[in-house]
PDB file of N, CA and C in Angstrom:
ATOM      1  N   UNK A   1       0.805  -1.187   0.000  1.00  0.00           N
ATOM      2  CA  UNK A   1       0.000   0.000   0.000  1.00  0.00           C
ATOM      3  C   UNK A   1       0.851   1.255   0.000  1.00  0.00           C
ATOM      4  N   UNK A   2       1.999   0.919  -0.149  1.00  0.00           N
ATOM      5  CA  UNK A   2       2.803   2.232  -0.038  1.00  0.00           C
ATOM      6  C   UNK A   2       2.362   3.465  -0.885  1.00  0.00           C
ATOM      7  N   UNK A   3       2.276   4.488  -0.705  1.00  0.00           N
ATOM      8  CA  UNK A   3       2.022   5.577  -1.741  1.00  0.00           C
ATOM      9  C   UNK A   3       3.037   5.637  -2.778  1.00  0.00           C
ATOM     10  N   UNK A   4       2.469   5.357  -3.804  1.00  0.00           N
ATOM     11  CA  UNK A   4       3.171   5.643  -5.148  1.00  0.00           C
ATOM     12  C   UNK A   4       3.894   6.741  -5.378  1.00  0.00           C
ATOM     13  N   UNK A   5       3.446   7.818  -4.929  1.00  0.00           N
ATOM     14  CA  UNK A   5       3.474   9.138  -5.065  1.00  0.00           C
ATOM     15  C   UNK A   5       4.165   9.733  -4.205  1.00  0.00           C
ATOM     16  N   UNK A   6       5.666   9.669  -3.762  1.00  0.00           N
ATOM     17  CA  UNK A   6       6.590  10.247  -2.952  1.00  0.00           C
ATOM     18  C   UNK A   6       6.397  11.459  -2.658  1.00  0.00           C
ATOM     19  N   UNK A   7       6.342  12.244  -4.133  1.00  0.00           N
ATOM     20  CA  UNK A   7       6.254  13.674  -3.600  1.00  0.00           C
ATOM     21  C   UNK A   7       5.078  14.441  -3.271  1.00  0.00           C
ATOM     22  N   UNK A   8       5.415  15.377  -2.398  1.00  0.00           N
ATOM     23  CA  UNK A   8       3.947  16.095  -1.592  1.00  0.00           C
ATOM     24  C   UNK A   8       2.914  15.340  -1.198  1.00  0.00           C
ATOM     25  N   UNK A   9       3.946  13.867  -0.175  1.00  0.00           N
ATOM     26  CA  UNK A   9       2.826  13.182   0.365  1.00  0.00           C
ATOM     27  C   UNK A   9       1.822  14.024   1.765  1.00  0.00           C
ATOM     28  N   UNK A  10       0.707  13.528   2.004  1.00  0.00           N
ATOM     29  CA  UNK A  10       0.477  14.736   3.247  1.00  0.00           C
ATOM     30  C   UNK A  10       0.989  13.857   4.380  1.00  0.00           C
ATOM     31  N   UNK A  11       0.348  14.342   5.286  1.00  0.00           N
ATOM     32  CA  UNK A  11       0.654  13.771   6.942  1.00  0.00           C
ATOM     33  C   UNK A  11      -0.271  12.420   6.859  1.00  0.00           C
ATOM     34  N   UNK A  12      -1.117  12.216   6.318  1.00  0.00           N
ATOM     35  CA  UNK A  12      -1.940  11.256   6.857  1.00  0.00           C
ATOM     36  C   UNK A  12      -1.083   9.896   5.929  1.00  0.00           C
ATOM     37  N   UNK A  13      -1.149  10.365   4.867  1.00  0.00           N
ATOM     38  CA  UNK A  13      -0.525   9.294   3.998  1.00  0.00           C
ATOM     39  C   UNK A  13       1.168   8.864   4.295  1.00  0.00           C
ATOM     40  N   UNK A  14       1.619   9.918   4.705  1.00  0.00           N
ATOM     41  CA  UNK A  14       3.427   9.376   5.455  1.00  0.00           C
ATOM     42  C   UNK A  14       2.688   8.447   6.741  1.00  0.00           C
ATOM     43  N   UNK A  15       2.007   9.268   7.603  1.00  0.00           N
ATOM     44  CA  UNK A  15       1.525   8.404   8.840  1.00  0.00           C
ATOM     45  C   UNK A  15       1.056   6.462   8.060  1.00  0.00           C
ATOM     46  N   UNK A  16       0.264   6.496   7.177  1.00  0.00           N
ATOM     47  CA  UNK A  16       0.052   5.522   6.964  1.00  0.00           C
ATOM     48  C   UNK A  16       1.014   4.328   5.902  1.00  0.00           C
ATOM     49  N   UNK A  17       2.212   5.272   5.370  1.00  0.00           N
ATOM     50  CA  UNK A  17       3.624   4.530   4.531  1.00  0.00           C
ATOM     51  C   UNK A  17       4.094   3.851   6.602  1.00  0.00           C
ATOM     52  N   UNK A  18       4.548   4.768   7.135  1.00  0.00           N
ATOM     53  CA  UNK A  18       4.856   4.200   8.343  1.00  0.00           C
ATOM     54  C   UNK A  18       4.463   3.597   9.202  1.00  0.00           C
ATOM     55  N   UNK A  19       2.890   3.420   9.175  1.00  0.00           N
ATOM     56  CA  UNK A  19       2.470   2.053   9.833  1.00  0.00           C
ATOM     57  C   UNK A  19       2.609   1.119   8.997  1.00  0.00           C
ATOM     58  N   UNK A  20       2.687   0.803   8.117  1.00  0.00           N
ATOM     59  CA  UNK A  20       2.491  -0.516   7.168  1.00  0.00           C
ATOM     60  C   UNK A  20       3.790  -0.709   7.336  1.00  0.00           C
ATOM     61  N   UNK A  21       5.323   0.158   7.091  1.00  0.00           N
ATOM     62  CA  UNK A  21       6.536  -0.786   7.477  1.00  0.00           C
ATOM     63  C   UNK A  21       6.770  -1.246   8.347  1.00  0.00           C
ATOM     64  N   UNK A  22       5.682  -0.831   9.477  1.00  0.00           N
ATOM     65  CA  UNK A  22       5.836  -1.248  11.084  1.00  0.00           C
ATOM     66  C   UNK A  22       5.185  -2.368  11.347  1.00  0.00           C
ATOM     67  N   UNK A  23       4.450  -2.944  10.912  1.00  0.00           N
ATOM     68  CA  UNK A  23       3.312  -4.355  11.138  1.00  0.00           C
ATOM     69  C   UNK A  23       4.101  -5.232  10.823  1.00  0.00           C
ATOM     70  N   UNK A  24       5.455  -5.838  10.901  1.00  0.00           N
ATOM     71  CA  UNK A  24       6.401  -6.474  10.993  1.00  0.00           C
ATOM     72  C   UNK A  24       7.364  -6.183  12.046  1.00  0.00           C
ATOM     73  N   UNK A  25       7.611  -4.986  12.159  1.00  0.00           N
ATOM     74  CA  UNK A  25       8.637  -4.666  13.096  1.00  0.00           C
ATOM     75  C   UNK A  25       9.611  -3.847  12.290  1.00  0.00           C
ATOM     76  N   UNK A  26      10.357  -2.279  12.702  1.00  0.00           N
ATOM     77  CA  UNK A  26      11.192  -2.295  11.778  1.00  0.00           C
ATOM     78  C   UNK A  26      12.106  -1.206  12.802  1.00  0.00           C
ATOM     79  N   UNK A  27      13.249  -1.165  12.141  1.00  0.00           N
ATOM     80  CA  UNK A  27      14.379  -0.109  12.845  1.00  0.00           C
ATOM     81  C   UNK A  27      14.055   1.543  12.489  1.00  0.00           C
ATOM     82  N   UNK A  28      14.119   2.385  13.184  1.00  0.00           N
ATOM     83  CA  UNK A  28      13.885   3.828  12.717  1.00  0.00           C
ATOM     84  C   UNK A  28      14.846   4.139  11.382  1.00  0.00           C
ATOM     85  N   UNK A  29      15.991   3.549  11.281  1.00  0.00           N
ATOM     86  CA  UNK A  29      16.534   3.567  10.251  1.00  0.00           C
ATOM     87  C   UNK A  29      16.361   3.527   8.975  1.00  0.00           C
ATOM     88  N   UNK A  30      15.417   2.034   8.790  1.00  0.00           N
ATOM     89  CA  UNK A  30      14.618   1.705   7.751  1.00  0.00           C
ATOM     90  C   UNK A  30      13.808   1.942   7.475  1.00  0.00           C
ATOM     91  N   UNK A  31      13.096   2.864   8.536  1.00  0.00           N
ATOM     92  CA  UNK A  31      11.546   3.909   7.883  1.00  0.00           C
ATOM     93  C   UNK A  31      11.995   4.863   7.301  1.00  0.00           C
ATOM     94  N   UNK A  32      13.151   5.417   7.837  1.00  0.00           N
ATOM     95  CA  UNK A  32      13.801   6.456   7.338  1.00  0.00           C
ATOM     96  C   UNK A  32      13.883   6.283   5.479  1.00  0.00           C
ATOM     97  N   UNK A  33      14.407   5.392   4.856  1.00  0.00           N
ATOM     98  CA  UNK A  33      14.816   5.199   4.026  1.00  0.00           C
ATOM     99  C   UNK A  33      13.538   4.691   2.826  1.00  0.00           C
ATOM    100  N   UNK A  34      13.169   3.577   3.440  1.00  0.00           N
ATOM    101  CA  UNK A  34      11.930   2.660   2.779  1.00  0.00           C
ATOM    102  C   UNK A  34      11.084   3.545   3.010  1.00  0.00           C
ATOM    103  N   UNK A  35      10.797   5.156   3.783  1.00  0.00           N
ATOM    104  CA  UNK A  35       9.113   5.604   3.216  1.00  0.00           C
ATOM    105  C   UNK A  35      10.259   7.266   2.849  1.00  0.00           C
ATOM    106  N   UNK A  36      11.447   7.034   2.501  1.00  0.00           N
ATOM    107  CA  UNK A  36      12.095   8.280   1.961  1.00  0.00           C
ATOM    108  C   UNK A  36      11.352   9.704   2.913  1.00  0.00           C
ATOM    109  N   UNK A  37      12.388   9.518   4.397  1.00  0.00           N
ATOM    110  CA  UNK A  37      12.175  11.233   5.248  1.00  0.00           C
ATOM    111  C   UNK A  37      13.402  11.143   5.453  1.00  0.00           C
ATOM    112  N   UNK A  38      13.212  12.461   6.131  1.00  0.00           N
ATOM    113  CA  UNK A  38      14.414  12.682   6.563  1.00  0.00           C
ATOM    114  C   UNK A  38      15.094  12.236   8.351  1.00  0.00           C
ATOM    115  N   UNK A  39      16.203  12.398   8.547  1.00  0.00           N
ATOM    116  CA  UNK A  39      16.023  12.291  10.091  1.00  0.00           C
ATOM    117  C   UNK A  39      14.800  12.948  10.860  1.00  0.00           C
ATOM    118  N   UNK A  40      14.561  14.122  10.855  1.00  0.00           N
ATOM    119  CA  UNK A  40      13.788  15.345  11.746  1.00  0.00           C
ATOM    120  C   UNK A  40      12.191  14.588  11.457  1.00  0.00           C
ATOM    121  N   UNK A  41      12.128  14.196  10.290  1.00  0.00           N
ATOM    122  CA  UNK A  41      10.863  13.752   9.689  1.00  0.00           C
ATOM    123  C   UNK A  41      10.675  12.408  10.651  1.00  0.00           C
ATOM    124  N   UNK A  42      11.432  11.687  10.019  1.00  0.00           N
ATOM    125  CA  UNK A  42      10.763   9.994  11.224  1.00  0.00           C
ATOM    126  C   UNK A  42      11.164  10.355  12.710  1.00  0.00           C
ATOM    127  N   UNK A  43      11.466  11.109  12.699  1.00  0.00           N
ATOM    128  CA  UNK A  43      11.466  11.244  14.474  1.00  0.00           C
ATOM    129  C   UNK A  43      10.059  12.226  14.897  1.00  0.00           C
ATOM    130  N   UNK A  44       9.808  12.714  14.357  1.00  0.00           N
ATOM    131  CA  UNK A  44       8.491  13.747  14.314  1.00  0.00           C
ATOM    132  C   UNK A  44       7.171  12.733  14.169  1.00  0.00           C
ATOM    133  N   UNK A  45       7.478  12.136  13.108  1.00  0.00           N
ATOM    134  CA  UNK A  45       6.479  11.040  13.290  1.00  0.00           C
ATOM    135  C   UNK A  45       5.765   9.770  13.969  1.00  0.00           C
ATOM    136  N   UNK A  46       7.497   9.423  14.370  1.00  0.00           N
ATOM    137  CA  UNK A  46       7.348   8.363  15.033  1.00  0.00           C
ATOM    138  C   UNK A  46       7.040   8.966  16.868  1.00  0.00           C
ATOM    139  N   UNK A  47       7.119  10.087  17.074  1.00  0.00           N
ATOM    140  CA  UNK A  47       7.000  10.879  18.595  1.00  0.00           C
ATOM    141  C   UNK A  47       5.205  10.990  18.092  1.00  0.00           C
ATOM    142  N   UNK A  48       4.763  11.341  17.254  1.00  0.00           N
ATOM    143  CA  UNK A  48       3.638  11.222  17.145  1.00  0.00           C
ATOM    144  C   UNK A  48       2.812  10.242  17.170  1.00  0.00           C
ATOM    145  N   UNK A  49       3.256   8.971  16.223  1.00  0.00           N
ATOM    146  CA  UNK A  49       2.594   7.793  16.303  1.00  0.00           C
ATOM    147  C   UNK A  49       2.276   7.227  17.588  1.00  0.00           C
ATOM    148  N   UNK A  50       3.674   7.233  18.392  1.00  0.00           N
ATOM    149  CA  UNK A  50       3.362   6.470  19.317  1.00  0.00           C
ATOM    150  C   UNK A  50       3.158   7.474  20.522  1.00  0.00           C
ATOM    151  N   UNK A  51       2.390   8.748  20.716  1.00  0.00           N
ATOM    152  CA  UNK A  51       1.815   9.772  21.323  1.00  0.00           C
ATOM    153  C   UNK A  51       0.199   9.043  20.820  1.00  0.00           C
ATOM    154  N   UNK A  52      -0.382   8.603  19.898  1.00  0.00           N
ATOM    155  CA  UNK A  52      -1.660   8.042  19.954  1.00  0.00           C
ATOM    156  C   UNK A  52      -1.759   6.838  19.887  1.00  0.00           C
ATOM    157  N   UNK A  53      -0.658   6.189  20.199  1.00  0.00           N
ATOM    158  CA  UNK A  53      -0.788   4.805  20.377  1.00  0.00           C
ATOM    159  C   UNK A  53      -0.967   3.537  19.019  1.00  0.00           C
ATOM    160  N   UNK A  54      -0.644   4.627  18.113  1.00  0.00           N
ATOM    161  CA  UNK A  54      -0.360   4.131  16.824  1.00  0.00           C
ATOM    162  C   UNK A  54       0.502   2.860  16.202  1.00  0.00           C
ATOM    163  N   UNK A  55       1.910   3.177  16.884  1.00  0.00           N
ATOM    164  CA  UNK A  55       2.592   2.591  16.813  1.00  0.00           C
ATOM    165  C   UNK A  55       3.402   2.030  18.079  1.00  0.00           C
ATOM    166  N   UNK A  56       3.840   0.829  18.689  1.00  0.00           N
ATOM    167  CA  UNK A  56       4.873   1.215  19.747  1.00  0.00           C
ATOM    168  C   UNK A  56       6.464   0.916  19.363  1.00  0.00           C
ATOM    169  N   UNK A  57       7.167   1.190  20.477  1.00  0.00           N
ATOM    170  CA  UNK A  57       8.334   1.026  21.043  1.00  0.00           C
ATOM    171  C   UNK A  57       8.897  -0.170  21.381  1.00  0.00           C
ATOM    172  N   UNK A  58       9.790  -1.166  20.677  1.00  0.00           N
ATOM    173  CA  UNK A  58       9.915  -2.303  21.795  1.00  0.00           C
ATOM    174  C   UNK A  58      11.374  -1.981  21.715  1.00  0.00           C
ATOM    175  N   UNK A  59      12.266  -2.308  22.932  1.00  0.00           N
ATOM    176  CA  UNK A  59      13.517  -2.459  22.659  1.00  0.00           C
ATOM    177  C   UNK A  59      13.869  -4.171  22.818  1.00  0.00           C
ATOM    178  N   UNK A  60      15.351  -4.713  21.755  1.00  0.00           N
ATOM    179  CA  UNK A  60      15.343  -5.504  21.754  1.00  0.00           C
ATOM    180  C   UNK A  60      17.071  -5.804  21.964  1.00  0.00           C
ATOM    181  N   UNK A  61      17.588  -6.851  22.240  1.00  0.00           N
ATOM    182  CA  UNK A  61      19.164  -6.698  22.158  1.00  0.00           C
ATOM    183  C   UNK A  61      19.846  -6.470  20.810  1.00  0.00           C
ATOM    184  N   UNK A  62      18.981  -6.435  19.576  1.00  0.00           N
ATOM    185  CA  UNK A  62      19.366  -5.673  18.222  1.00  0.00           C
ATOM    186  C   UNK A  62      19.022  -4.302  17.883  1.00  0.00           C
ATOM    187  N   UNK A  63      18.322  -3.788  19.461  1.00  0.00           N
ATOM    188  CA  UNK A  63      18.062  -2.056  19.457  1.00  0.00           C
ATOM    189  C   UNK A  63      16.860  -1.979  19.320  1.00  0.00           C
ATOM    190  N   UNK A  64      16.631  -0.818  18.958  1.00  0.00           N
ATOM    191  CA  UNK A  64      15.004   0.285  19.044  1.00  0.00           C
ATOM    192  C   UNK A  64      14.304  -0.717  18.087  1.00  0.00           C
ATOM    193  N   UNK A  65      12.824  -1.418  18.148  1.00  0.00           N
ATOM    194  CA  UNK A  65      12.222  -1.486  17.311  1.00  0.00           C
ATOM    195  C   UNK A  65      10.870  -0.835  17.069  1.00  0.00           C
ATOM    196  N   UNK A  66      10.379  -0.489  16.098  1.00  0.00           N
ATOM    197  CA  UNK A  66       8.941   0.029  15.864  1.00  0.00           C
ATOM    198  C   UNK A  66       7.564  -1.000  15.326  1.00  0.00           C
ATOM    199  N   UNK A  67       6.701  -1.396  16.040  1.00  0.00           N
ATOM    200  CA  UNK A  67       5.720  -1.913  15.589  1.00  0.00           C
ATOM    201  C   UNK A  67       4.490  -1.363  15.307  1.00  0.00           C
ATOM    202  N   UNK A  68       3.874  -1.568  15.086  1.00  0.00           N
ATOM    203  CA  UNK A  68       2.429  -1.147  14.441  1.00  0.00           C
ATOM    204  C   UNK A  68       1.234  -1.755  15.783  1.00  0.00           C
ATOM    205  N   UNK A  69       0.582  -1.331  16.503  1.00  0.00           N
ATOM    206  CA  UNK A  69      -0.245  -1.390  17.560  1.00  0.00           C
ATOM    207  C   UNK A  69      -1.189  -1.655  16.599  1.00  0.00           C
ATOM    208  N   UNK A  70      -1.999  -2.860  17.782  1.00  0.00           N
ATOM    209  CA  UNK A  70      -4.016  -3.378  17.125  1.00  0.00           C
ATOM    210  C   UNK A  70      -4.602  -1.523  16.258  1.00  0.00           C
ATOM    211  N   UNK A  71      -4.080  -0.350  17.561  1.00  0.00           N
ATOM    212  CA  UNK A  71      -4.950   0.840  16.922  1.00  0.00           C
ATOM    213  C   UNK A  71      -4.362   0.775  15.267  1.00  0.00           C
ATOM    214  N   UNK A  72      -3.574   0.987  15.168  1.00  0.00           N
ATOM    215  CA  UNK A  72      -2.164   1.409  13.978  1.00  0.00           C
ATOM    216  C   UNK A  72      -3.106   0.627  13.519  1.00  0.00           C
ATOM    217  N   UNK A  73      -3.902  -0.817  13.274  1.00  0.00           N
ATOM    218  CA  UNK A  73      -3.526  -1.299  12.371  1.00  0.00           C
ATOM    219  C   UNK A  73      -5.385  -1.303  12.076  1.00  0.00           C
ATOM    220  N   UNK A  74      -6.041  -0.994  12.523  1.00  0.00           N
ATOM    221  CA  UNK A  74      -7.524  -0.429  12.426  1.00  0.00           C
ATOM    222  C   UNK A  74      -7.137   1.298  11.929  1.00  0.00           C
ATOM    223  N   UNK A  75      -6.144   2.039  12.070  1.00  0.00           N
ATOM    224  CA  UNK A  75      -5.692   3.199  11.108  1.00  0.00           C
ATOM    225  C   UNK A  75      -5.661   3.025   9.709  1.00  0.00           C
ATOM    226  N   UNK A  76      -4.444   1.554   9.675  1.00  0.00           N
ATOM    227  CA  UNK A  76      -4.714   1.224   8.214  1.00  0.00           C
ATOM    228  C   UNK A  76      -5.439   0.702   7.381  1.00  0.00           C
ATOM    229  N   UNK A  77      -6.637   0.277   8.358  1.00  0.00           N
ATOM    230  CA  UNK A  77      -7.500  -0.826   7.759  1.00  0.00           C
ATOM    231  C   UNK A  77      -8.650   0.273   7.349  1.00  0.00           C
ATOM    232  N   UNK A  78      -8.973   1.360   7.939  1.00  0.00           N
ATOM    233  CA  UNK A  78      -9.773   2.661   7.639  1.00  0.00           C
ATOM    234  C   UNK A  78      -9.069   3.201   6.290  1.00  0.00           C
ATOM    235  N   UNK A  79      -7.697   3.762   6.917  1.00  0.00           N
ATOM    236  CA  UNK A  79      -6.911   4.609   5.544  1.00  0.00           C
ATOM    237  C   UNK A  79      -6.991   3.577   4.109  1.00  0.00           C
ATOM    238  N   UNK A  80      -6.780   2.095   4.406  1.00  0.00           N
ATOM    239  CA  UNK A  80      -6.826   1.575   2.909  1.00  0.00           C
ATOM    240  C   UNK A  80      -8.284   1.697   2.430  1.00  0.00           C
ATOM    241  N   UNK A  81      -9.412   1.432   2.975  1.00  0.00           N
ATOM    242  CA  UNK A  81     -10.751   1.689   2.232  1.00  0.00           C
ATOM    243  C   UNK A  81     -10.560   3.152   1.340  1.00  0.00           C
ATOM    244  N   UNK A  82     -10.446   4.271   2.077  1.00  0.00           N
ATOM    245  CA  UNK A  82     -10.435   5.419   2.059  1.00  0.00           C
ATOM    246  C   UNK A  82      -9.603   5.346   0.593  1.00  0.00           C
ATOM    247  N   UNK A  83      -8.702   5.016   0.575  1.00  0.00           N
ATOM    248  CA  UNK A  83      -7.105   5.104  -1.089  1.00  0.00           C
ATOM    249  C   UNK A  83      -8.187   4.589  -1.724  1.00  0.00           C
ATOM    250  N   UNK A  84      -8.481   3.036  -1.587  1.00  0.00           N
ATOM    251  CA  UNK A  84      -9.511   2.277  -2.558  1.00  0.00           C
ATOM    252  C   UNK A  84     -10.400   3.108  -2.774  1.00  0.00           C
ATOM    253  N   UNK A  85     -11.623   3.624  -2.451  1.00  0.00           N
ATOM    254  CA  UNK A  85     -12.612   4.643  -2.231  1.00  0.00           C
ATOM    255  C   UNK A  85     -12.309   6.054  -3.125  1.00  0.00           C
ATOM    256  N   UNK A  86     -10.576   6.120  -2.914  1.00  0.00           N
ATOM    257  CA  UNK A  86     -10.808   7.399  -3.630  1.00  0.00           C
ATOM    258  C   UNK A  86     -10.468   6.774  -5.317  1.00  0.00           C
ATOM    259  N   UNK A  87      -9.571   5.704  -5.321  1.00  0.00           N
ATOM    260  CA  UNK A  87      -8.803   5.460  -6.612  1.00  0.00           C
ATOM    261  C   UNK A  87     -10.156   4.684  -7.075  1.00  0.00           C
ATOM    262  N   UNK A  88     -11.813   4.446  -6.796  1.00  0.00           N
ATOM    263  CA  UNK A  88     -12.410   3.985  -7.719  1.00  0.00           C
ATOM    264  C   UNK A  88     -12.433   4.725  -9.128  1.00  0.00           C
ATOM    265  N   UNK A  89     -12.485   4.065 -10.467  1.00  0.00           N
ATOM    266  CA  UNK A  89     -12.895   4.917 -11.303  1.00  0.00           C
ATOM    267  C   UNK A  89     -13.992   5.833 -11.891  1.00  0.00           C
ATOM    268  N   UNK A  90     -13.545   7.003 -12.192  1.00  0.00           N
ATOM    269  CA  UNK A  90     -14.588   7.965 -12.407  1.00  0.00           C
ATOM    270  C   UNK A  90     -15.648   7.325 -13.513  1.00  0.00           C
ATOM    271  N   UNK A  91     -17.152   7.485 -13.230  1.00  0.00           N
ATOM    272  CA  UNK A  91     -18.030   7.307 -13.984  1.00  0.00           C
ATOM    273  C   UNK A  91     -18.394   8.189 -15.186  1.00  0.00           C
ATOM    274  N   UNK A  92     -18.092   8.465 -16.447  1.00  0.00           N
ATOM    275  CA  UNK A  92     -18.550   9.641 -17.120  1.00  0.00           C
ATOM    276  C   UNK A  92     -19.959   9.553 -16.998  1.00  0.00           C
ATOM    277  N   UNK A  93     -20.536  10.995 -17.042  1.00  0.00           N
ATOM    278  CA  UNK A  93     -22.037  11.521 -16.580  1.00  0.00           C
ATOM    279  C   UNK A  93     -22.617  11.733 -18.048  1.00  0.00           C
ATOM    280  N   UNK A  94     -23.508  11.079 -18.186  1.00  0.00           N
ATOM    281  CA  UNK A  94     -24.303  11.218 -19.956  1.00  0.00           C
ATOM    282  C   UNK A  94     -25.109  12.436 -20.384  1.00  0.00           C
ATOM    283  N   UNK A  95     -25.438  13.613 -18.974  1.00  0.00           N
ATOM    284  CA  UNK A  95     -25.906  14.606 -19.148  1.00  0.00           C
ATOM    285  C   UNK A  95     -25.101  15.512 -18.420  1.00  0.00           C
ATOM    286  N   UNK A  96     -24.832  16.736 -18.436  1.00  0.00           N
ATOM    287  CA  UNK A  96     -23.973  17.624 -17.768  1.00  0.00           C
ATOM    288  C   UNK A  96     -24.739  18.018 -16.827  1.00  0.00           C
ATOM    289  N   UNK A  97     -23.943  18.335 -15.971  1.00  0.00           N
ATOM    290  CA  UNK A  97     -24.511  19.143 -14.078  1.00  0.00           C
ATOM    291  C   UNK A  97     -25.225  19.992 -14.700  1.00  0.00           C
ATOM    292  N   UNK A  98     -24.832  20.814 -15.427  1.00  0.00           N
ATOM    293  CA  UNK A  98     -25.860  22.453 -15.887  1.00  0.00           C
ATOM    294  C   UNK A  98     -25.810  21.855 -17.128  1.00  0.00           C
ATOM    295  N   UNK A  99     -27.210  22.644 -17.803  1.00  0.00           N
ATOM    296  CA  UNK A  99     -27.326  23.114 -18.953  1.00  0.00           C
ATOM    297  C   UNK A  99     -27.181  24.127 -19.219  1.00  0.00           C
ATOM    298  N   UNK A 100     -26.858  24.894 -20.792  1.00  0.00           N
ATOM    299  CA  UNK A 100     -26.371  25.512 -21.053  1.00  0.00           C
ATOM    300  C   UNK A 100     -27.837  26.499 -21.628  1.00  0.00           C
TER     301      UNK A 100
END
């Protein structure tokens, strides 16, 4: 589900590139890279995520990990309808809104 669309992603859609690398488990490192931010960026996010319980914290003896929380993952299960929902295709209309 990653967004195709790197550039001028908004907040909701980075929030939701970064739960989906997290529903495995992943290093801040590799969000960094695999949803393309910057340092200031996955740390902003990830202080956020897991400020609503989005995502958590585990530490492990291979370091910091990030997972994706039951909420996180009812986030993504909302946000993917929502992509689907918007990417249905447009119906052409056989009469125009106004007449002329």
């Amino acid at each position: 589900m990653m967004s195709e669309r790197k550039n001028n992603r908004g907040k909701i859609q980075i929030m939701g590139d970064v739960l989906e690398l997290a529903t495995s488990g992943i290093k801040k490192t590799h969000i960094m890279y695999k949803a393309n931010l910057s340092y200031e960026q996955v740390h902003l996010y990830l202080s956020e995520l897991i400020e609503k319980n989005l995502i958590a914290q585990d530490t492990s003896q291979n370091g910091v990990v990030y997972r994706t929380t039951d909420k996180g993952r009812e986030f993504l299960l909302y946000y993917t309808r929502i992509v689907e929902f918007l990417e249905e295709p447009r119906v052409e209309l056989s009469t125009p809104y106004v007449r002329m």
